[in-house]
N, C-alpha and C. Protein backbone atom coordinates (compact mmCIF):
# COMPACT_ATOMS: atom_id res chain seq x y z
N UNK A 1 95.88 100.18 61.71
CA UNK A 1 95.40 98.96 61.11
C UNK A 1 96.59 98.15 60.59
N UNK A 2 96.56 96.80 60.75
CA UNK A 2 97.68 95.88 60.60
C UNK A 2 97.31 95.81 59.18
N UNK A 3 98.37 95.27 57.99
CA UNK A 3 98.55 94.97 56.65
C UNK A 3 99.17 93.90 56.34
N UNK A 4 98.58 93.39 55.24
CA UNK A 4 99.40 91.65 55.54
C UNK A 4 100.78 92.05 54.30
N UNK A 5 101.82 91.80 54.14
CA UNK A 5 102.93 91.70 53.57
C UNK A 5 102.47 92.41 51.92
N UNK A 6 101.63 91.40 51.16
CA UNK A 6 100.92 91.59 49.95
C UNK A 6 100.59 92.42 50.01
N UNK A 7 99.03 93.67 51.09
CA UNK A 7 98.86 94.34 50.67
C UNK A 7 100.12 95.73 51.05
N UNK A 8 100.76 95.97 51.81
CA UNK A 8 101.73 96.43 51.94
C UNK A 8 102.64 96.62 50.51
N UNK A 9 103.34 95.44 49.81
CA UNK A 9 103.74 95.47 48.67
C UNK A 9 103.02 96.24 47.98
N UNK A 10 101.29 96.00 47.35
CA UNK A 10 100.77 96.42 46.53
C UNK A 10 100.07 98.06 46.88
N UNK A 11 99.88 98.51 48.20
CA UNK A 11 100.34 100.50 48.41
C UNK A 11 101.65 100.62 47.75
N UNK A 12 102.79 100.27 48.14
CA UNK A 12 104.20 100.71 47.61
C UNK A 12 104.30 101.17 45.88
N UNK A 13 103.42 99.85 45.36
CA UNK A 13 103.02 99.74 43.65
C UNK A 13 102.22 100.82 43.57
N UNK A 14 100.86 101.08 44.22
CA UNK A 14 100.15 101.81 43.82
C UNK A 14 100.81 103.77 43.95
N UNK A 15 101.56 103.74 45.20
CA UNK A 15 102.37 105.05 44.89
C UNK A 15 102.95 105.35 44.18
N UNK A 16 103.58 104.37 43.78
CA UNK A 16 104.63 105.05 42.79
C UNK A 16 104.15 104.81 41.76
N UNK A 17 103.46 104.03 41.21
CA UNK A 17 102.74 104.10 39.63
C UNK A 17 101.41 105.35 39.61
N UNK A 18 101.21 105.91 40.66
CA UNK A 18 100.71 107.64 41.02
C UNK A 18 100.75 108.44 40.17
N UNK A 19 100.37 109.89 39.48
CA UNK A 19 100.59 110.40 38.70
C UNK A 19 100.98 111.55 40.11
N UNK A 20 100.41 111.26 41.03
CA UNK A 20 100.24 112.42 41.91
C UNK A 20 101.06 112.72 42.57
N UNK A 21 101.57 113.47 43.80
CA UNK A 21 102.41 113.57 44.69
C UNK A 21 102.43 112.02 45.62
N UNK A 22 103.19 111.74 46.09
CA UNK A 22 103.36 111.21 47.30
C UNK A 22 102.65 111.11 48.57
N UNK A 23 102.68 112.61 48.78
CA UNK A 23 102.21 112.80 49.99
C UNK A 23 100.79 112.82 49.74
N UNK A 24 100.13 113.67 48.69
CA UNK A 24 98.86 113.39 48.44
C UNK A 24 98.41 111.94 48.20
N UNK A 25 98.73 111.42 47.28
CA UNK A 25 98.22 109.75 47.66
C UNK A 25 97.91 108.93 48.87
N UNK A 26 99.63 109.11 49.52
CA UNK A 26 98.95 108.47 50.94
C UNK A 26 97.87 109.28 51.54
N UNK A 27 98.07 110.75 51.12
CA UNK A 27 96.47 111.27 51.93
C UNK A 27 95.58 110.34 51.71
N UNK A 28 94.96 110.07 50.20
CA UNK A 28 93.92 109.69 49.91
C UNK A 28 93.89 108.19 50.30
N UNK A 29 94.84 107.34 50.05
CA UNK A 29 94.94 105.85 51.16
C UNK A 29 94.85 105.77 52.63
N UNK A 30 95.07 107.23 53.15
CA UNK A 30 95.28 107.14 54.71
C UNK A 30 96.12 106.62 55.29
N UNK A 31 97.19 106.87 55.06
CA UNK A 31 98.80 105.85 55.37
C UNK A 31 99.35 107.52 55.75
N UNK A 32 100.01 107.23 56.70
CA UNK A 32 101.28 107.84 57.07
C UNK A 32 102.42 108.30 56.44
N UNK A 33 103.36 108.71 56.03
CA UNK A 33 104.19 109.02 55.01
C UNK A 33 105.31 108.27 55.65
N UNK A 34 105.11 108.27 56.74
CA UNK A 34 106.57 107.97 58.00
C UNK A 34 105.79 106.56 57.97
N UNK A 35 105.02 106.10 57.80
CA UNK A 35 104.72 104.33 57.68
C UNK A 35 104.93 103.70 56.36
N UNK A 36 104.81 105.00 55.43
CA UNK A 36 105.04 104.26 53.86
C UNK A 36 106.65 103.98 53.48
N UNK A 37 107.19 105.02 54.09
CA UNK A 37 108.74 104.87 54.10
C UNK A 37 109.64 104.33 54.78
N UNK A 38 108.71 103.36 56.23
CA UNK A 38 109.41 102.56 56.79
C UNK A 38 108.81 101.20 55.58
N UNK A 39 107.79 100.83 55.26
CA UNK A 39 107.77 99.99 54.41
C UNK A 39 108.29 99.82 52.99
N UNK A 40 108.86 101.34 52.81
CA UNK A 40 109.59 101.25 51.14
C UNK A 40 110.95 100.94 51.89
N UNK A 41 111.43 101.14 52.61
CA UNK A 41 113.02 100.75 53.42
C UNK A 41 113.32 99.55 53.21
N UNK A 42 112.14 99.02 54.00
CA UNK A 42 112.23 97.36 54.35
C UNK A 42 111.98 96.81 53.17
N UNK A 43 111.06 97.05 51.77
CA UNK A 43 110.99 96.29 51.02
C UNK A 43 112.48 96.53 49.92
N UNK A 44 113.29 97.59 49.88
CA UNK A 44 114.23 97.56 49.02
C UNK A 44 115.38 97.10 49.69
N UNK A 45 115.24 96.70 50.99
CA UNK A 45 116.31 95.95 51.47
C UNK A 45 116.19 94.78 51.57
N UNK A 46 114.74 94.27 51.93
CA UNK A 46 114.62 92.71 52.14
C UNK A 46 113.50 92.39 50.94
N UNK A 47 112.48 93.01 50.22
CA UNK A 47 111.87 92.39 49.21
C UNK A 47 110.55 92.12 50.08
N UNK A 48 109.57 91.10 49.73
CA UNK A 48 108.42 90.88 50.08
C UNK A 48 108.43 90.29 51.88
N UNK A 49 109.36 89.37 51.86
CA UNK A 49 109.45 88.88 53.06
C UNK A 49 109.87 89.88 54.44
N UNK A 50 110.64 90.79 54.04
CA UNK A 50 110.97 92.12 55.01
C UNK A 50 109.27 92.54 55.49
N UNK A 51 108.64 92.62 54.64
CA UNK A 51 107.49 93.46 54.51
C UNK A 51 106.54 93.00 55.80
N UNK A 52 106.78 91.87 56.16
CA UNK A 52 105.82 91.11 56.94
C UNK A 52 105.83 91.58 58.41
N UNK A 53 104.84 91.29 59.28
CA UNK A 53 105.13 91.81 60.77
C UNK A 53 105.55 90.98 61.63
N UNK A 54 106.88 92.14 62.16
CA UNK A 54 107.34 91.09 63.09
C UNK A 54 106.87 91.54 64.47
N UNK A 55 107.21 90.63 65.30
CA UNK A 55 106.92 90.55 66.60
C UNK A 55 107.62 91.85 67.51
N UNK A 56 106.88 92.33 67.95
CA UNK A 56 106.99 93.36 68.58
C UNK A 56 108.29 93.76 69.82
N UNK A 57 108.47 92.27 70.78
CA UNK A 57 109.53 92.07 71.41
C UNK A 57 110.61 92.11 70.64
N UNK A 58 111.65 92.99 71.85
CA UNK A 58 113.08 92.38 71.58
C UNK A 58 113.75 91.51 71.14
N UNK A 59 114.25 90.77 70.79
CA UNK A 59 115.16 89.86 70.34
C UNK A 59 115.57 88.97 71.94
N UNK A 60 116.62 90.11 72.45
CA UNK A 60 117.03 89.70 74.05
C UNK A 60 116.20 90.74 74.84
N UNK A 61 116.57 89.92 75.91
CA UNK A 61 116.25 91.56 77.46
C UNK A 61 117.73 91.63 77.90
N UNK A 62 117.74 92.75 78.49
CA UNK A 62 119.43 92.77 78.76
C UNK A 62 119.15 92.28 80.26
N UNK A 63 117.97 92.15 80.97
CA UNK A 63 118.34 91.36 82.36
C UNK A 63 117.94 90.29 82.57
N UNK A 64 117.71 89.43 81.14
CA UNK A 64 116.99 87.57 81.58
C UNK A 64 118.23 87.03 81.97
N UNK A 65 117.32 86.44 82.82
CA UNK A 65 118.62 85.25 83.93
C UNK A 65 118.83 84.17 82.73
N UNK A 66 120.03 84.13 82.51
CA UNK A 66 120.08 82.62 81.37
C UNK A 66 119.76 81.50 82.02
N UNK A 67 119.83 80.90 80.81
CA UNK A 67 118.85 79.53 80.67
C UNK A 67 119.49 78.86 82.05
N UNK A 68 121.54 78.83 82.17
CA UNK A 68 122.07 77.35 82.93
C UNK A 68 121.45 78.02 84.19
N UNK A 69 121.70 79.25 84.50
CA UNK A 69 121.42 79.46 85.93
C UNK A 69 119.69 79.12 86.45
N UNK A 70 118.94 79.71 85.49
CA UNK A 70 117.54 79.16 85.60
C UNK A 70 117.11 77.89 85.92
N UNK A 71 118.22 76.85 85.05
CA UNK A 71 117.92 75.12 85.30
C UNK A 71 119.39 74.88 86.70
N UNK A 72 120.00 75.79 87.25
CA UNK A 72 120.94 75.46 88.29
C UNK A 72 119.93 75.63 89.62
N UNK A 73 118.86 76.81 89.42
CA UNK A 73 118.13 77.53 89.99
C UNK A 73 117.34 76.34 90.79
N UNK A 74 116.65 75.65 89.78
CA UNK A 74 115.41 74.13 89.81
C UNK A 74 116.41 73.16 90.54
N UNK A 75 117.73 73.13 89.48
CA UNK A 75 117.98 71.88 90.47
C UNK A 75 118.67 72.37 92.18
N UNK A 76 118.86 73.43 92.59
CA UNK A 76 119.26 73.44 93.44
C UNK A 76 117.35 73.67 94.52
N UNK A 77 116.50 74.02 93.98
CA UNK A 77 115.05 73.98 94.75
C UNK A 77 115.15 72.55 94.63
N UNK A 78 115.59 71.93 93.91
CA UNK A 78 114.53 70.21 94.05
C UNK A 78 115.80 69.46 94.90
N UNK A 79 117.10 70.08 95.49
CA UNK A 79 118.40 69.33 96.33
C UNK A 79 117.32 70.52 97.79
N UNK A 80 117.14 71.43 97.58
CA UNK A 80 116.22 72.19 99.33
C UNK A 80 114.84 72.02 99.05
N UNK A 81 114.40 71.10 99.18
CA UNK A 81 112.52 70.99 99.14
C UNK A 81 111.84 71.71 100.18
N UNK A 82 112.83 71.82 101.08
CA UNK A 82 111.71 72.42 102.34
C UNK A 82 112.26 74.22 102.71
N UNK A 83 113.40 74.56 101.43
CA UNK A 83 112.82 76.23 101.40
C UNK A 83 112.13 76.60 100.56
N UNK A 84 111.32 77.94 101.04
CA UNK A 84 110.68 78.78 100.36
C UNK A 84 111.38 79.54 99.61
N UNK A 85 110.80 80.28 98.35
CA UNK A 85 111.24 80.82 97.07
C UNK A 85 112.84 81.93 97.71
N UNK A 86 111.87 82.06 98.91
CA UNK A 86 113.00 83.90 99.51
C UNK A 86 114.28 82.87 100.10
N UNK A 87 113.42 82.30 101.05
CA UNK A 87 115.27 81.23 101.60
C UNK A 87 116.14 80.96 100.76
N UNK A 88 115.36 79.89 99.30
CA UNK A 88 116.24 79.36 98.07
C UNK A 88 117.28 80.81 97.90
N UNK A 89 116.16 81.73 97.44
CA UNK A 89 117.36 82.92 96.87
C UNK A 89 118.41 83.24 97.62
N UNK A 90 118.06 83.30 98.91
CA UNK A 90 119.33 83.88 99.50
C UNK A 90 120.79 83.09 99.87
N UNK A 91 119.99 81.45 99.99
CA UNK A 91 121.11 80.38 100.10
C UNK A 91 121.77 80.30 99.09
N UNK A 92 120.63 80.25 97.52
CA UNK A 92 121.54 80.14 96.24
C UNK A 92 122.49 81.36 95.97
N UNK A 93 122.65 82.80 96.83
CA UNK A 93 123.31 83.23 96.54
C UNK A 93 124.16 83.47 97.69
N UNK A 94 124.65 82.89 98.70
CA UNK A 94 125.54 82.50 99.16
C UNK A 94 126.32 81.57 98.90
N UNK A 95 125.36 80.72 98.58
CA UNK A 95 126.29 78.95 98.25
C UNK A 95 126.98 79.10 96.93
N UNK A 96 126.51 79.60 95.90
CA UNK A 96 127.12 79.87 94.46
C UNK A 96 127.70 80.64 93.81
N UNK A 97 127.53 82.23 94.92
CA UNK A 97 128.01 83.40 94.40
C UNK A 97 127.33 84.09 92.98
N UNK A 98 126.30 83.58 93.09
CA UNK A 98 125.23 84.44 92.19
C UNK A 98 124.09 84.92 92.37
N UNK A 99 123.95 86.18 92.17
CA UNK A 99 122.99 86.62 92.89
C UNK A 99 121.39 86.58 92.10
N UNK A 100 120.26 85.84 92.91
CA UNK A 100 119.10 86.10 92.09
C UNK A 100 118.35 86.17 92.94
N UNK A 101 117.51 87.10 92.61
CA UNK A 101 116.38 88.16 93.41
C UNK A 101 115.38 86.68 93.94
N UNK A 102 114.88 87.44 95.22
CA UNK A 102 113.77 86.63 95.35
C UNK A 102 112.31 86.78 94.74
N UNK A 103 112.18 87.25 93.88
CA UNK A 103 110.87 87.41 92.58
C UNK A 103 111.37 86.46 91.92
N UNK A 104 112.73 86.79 91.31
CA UNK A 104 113.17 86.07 90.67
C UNK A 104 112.83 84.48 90.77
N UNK A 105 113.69 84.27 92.15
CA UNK A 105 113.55 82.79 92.16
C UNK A 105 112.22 82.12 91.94
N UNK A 106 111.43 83.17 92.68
CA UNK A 106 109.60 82.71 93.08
C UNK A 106 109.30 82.45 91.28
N UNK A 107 109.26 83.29 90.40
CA UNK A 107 109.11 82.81 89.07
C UNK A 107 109.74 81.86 88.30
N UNK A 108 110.80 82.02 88.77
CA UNK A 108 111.40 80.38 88.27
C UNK A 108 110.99 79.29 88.38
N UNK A 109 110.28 79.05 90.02
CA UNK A 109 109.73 77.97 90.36
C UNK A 109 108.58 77.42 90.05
N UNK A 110 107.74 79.08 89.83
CA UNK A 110 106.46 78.66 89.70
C UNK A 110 106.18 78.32 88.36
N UNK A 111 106.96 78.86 87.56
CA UNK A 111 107.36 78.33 85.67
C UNK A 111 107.45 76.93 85.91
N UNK A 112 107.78 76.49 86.81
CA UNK A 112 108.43 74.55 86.56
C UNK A 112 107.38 74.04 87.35
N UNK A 113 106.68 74.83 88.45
CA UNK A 113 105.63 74.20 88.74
C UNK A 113 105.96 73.44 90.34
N UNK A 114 107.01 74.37 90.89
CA UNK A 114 107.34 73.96 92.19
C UNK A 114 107.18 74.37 93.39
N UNK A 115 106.45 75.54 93.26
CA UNK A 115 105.45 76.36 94.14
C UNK A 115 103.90 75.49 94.42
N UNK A 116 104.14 75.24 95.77
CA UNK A 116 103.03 74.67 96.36
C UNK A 116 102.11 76.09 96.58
N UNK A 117 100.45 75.40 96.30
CA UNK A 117 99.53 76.49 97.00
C UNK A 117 99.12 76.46 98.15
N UNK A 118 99.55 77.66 98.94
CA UNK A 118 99.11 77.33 100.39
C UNK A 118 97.93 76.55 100.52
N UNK A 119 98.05 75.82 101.73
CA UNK A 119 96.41 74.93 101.93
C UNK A 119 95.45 76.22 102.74
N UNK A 120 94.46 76.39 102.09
CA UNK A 120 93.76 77.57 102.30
C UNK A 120 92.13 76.54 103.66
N UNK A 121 92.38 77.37 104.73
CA UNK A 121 91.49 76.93 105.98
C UNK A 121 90.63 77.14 105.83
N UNK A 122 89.21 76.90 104.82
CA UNK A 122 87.67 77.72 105.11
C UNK A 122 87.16 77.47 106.50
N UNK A 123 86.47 78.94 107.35
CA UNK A 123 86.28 78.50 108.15
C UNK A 123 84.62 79.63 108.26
N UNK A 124 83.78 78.57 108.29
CA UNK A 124 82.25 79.10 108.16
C UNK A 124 81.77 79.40 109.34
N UNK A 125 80.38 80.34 109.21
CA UNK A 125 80.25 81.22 109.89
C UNK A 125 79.35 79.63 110.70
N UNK A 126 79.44 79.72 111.76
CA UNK A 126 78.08 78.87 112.20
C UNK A 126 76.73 79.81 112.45
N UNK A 127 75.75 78.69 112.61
CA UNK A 127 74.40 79.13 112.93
C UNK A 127 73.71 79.61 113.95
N UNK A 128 74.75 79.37 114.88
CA UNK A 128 74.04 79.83 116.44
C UNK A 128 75.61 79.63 117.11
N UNK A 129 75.48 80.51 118.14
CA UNK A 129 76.97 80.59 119.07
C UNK A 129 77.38 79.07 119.72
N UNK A 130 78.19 78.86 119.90
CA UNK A 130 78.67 77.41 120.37
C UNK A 130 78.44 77.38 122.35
N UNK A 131 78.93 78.76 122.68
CA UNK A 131 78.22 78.65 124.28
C UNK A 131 77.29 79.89 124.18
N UNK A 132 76.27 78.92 124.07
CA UNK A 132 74.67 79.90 124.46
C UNK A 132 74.80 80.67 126.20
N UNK A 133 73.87 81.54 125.75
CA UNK A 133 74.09 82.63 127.40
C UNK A 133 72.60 82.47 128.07
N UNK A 134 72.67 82.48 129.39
CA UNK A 134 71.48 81.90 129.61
C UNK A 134 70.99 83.28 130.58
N UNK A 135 71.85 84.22 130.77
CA UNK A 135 71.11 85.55 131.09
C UNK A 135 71.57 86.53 130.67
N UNK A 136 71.08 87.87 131.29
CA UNK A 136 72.28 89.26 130.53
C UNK A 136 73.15 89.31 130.94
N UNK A 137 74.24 90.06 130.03
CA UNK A 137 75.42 90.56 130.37
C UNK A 137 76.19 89.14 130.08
N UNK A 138 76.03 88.00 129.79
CA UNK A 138 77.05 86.72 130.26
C UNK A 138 78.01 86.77 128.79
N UNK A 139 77.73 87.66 127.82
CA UNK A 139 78.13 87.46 126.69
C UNK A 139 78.99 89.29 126.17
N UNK A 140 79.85 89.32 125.93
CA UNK A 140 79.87 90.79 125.63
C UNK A 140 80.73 90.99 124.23
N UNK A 141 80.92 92.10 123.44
CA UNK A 141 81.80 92.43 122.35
C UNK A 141 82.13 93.55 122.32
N UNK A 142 83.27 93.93 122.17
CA UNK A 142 84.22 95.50 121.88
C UNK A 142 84.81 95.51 120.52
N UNK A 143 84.73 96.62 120.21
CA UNK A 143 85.69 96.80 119.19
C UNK A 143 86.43 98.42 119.08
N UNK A 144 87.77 98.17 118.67
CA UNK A 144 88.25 99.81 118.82
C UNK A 144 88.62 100.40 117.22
N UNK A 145 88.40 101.52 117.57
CA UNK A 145 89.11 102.41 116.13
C UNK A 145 90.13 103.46 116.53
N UNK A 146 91.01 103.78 116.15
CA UNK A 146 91.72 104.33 115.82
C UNK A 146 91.77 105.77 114.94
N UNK A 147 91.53 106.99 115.62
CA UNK A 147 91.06 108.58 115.16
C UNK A 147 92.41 109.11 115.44
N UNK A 148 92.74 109.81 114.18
CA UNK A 148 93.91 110.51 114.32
C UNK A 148 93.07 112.23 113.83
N UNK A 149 93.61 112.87 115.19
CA UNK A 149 93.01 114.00 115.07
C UNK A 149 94.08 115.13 114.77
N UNK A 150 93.76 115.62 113.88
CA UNK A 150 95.27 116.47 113.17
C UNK A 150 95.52 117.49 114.03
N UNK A 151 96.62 117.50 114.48
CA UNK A 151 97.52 118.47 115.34
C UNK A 151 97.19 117.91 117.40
N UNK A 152 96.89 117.21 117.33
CA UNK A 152 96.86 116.80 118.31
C UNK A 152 97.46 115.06 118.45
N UNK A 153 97.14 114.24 117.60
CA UNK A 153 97.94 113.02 117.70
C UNK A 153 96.32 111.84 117.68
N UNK A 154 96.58 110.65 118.46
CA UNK A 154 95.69 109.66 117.57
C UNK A 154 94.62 109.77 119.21
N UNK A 155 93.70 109.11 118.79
CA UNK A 155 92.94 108.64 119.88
C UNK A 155 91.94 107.33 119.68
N UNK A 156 91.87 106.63 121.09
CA UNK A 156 91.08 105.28 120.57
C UNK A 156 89.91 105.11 121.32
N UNK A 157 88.97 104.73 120.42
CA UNK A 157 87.49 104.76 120.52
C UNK A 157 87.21 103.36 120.91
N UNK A 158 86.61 102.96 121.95
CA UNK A 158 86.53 101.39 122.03
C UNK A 158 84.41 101.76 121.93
N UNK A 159 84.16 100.80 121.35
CA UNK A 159 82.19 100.79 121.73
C UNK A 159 82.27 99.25 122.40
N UNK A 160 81.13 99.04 123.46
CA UNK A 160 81.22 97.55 124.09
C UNK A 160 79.47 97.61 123.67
C-alpha cells in the first residue's frame, strides 16, 4: 500500500514515541521493518520532502539514443522521404558513422509521426462467383497439406 509523505512521517512518530519494541509495533501497524527503515533513512537525511514517492524509473538508461542524434535521425528521414525506417538506418549509418538499429530508427519516426500507415486493400467476399458454370466439372478447387510423418520425412495431401 502506497503512503502519502505525512502519513509516512506520522508511523516514524508513532514508533518511536512506542513504549514497545520496534519490531512489535510495526507488527501491529503492518509495516515491514525493512520499509520503516528505508523511511527513517530518508527522513533523517532529507526531512519530510525525502519521504515522498518517487518515480520508479531511472534517472538515465545507459542505452537512450541522445536527444542530437534522435533530432539528426528526423532530419535526415525528412532530407530521404522515400526510405523506409530499415533503409534510413542503414544509410544513416553509413553516411554518418553512427550506428542506429532499425527498431530504433522505426521508433524515432513513429514518435514524430513520420511513419505512414500502410494503405490497407479491403477486399470482400462477393455474393455469387463472377464466371458462373453452366455444367459439371467446368469449375474445380484443390487444396494441399503438408504431413510430416516422424521418421520417414513430409508428405503432401492434395483433396480436389
Amino acid at each position: 500500500m502506497r503512503y502519502p509523505a505525512s502519513e509516512k512521517l506520522e508511523i516514524i512518530r508513532t514508533v518511536e514515541a512506542s513504549h514497545l519494541p520496534v519490531k512489535r509495533t510495526l507488527a501491529m501497524l503492518g509495516i515491514p521493518s525493512s520499509t520503516y527503515y528505508d523511511w527513517y533513512a530518508r527522513w533523517v537525511e532529507g526531512g519530510l520532502d525525502a519521504l515522498a514517492d518517487q518515480s520508479p524509473r531511472p534517472k538515465s538508461v545507459w542505452n537512450r539514443i541522445p536527444d542530437e542524434v534522435r533530432r539528426d535521425v528526423v532530419e535526415f528521414a525528412l532530407e530521404h522521404e522515400d526510405l523506409t525506417a530499415r533503409e534510413l538506418a542503414v544509410r544513416y549509418t553509413d553516411e554518418k558513422r553512427c550506428f542506429v538499429s532499425e527498431s530504433s530508427a522505426y521508433r524515432i519516426l513513429k514518435a514524430e509521426d513520420l511513419i505512414a500507415a500502410p494503405a490497407h486493400v479491403v477486399i470482400r467476399a462477393a455474393d455469387e462467383f463472377r464466371d458462373k458454370t453452366v455444367r459439371p466439372n467446368e469449375l474445380w478447387q484443390t487444396d494441399f497439406t503438408y504431413l510430416k510423418v516422424i521418421g520417414w520425412g513430409w508428405f503432401y495431401l492434395s483433396t480436389i
